[in-house]
C-alpha atoms as a PDB file:
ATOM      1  CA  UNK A   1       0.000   0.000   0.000  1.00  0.00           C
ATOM      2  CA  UNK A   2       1.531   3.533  -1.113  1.00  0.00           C
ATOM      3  CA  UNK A   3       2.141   5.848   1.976  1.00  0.00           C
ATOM      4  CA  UNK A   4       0.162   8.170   0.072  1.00  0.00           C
ATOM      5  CA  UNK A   5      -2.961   5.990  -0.229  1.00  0.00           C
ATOM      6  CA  UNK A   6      -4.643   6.529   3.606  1.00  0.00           C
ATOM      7  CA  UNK A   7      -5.653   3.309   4.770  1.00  0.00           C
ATOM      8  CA  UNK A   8      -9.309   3.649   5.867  1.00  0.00           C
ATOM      9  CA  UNK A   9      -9.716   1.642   9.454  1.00  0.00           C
ATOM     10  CA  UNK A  10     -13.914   1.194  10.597  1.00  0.00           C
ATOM     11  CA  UNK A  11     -13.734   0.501  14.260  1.00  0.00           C
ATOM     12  CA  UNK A  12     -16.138   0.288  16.491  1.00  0.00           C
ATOM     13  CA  UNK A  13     -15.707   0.752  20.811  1.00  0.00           C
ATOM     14  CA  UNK A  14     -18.039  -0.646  23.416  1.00  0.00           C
ATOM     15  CA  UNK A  15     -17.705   1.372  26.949  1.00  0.00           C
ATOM     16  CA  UNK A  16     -18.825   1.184  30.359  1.00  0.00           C
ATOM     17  CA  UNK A  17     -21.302   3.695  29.675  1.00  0.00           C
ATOM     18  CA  UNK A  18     -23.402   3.716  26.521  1.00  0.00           C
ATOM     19  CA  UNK A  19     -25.397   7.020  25.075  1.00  0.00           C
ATOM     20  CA  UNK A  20     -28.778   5.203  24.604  1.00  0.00           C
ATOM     21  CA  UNK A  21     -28.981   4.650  28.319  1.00  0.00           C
ATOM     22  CA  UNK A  22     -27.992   8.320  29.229  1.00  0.00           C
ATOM     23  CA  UNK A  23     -25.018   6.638  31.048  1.00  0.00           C
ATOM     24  CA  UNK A  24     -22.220   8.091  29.079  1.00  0.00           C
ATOM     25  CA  UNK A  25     -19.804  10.266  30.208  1.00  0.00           C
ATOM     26  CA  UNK A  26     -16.273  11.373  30.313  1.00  0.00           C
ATOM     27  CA  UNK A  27     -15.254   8.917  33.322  1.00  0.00           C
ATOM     28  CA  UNK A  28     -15.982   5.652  31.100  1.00  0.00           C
ATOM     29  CA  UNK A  29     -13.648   3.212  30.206  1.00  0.00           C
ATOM     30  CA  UNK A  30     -13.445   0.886  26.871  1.00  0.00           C
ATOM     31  CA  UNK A  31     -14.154  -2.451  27.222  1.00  0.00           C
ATOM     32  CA  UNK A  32     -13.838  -3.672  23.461  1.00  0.00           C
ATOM     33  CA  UNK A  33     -12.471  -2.048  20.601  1.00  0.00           C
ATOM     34  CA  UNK A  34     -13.340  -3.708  17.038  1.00  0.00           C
ATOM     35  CA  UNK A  35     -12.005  -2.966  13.737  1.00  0.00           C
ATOM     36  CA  UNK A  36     -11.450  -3.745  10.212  1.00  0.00           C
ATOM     37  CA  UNK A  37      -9.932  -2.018   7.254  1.00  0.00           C
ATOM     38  CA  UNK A  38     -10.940  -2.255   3.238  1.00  0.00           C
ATOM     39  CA  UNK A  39      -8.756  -4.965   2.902  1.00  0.00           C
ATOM     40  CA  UNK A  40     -10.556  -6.904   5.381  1.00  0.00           C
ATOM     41  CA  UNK A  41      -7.632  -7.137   8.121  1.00  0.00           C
ATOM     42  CA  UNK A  42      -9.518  -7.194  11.563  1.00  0.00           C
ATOM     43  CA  UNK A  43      -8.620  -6.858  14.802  1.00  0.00           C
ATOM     44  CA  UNK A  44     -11.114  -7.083  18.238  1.00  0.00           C
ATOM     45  CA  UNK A  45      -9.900  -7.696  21.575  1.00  0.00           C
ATOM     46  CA  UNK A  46     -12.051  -6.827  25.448  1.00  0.00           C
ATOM     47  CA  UNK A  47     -10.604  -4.693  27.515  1.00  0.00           C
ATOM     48  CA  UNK A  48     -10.568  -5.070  31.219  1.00  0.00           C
ATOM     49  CA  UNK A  49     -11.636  -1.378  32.362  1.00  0.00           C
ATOM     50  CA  UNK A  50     -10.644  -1.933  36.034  1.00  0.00           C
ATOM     51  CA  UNK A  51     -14.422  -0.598  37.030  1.00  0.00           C
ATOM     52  CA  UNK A  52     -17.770  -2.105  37.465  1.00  0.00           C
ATOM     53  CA  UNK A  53     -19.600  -2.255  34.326  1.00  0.00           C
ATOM     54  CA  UNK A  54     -23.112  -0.830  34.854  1.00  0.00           C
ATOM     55  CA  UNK A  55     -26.606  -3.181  34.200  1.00  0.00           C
ATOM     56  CA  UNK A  56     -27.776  -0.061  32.131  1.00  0.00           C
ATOM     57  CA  UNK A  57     -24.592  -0.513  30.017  1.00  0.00           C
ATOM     58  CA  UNK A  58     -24.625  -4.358  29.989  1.00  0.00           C
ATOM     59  CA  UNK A  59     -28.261  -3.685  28.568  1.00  0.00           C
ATOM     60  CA  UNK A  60     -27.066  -2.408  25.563  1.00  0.00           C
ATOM     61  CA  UNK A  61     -23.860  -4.082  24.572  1.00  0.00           C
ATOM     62  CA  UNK A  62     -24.531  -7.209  26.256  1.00  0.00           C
ATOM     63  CA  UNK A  63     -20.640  -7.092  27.634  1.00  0.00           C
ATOM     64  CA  UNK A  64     -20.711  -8.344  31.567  1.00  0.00           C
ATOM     65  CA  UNK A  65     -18.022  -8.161  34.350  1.00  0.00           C
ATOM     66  CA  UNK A  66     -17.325 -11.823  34.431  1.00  0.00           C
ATOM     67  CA  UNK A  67     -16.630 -11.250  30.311  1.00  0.00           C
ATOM     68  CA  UNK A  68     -13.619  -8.658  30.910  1.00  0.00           C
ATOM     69  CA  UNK A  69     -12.424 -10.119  34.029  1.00  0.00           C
ATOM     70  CA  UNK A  70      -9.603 -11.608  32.431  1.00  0.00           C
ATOM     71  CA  UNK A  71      -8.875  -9.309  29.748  1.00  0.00           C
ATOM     72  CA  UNK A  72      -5.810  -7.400  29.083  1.00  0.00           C
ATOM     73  CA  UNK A  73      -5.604  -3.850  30.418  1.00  0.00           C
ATOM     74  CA  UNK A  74      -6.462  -0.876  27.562  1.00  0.00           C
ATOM     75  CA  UNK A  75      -2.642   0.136  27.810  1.00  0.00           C
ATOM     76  CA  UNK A  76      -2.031  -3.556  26.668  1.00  0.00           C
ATOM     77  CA  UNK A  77      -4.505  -3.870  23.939  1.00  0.00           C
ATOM     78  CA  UNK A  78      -4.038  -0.008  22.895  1.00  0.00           C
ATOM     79  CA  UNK A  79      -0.380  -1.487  22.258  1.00  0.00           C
ATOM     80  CA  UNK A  80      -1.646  -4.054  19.939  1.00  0.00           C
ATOM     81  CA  UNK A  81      -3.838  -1.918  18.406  1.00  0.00           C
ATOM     82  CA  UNK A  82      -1.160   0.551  17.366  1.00  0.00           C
ATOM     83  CA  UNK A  83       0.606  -1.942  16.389  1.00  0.00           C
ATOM     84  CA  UNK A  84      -1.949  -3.923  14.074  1.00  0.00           C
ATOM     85  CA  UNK A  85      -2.434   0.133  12.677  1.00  0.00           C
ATOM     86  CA  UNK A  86       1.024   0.337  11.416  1.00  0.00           C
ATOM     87  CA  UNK A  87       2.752   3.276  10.189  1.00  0.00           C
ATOM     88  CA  UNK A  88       0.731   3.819   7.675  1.00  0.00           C
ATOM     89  CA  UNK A  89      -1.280   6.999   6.396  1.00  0.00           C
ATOM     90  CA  UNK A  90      -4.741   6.099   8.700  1.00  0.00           C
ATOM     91  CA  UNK A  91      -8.078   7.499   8.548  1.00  0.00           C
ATOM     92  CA  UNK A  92      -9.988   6.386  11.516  1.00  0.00           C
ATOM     93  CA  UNK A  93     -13.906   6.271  10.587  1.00  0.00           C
ATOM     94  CA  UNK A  94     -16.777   5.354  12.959  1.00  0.00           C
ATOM     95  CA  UNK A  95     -20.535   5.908  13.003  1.00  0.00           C
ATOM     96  CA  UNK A  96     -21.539   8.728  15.522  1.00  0.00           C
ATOM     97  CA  UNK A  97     -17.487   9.608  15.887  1.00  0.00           C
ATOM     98  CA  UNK A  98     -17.027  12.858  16.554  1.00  0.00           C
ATOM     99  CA  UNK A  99     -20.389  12.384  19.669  1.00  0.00           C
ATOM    100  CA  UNK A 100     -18.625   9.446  21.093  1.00  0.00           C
ATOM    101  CA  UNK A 101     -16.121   6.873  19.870  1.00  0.00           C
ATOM    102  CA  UNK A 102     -13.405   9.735  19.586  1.00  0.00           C
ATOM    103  CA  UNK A 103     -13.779  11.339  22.491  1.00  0.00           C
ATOM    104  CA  UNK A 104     -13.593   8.149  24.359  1.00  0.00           C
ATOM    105  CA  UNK A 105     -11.109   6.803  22.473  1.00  0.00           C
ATOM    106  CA  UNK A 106      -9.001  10.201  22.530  1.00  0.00           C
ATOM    107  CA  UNK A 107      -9.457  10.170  26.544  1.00  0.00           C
ATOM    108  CA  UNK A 108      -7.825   6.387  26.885  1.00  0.00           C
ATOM    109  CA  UNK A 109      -5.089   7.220  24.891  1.00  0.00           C
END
């Protein structure tokens, strides 16, 4: 791929809080980041958050406790994440960005 070319990357997060439920907010943590590019390279991995995952927020993503228990830590997976990324030219595109995946992802970084 030419380092001029931008390689487009869809990714998706799921958080402890979730917008639906009116339980979002600047103090949530990621607990899975999902992504593909045009090519059809993915990447997904939980992330243990290190809180308590609220029922409200369960509701919606269906991601429990006992589900990122285990998990490795966001500055592990935000590791692998960079590195699955590469060095290429990256735009980063996600429905409802700018109102919440960016921000959240922006604040975990």
């Amino acid at each position: 791929m030419s380092s001029l070319q931008p390689r487009f990357i869809l990714f998706d997060l799921e958080t402890t809080g979730c917008q639906q439920c009116n339980t979002w907010g600047p103090h949530h943590r990621v607990l899975q980041i999902a992504a593909t590019d045009l090519q059809g390279r993915t990447f997904q991995q939980y992330v243990n958050p290190a809180v308590h995952i609220p029922r409200a927020s369960t509701a919606c993503h269906r991601i429990t406790n006992a589900m990122v228990r285990n998990a490795p830590s966001w500055t592990t997976v935000a590791q692998a994440f960079c590195k699955w990324v590469g060095n290429a030219n990256v735009v980063l595109v996600a429905h409802n960005a700018g109102g919440f995946d960016i921000p959240v992802l922006s604040k975990e970084f």
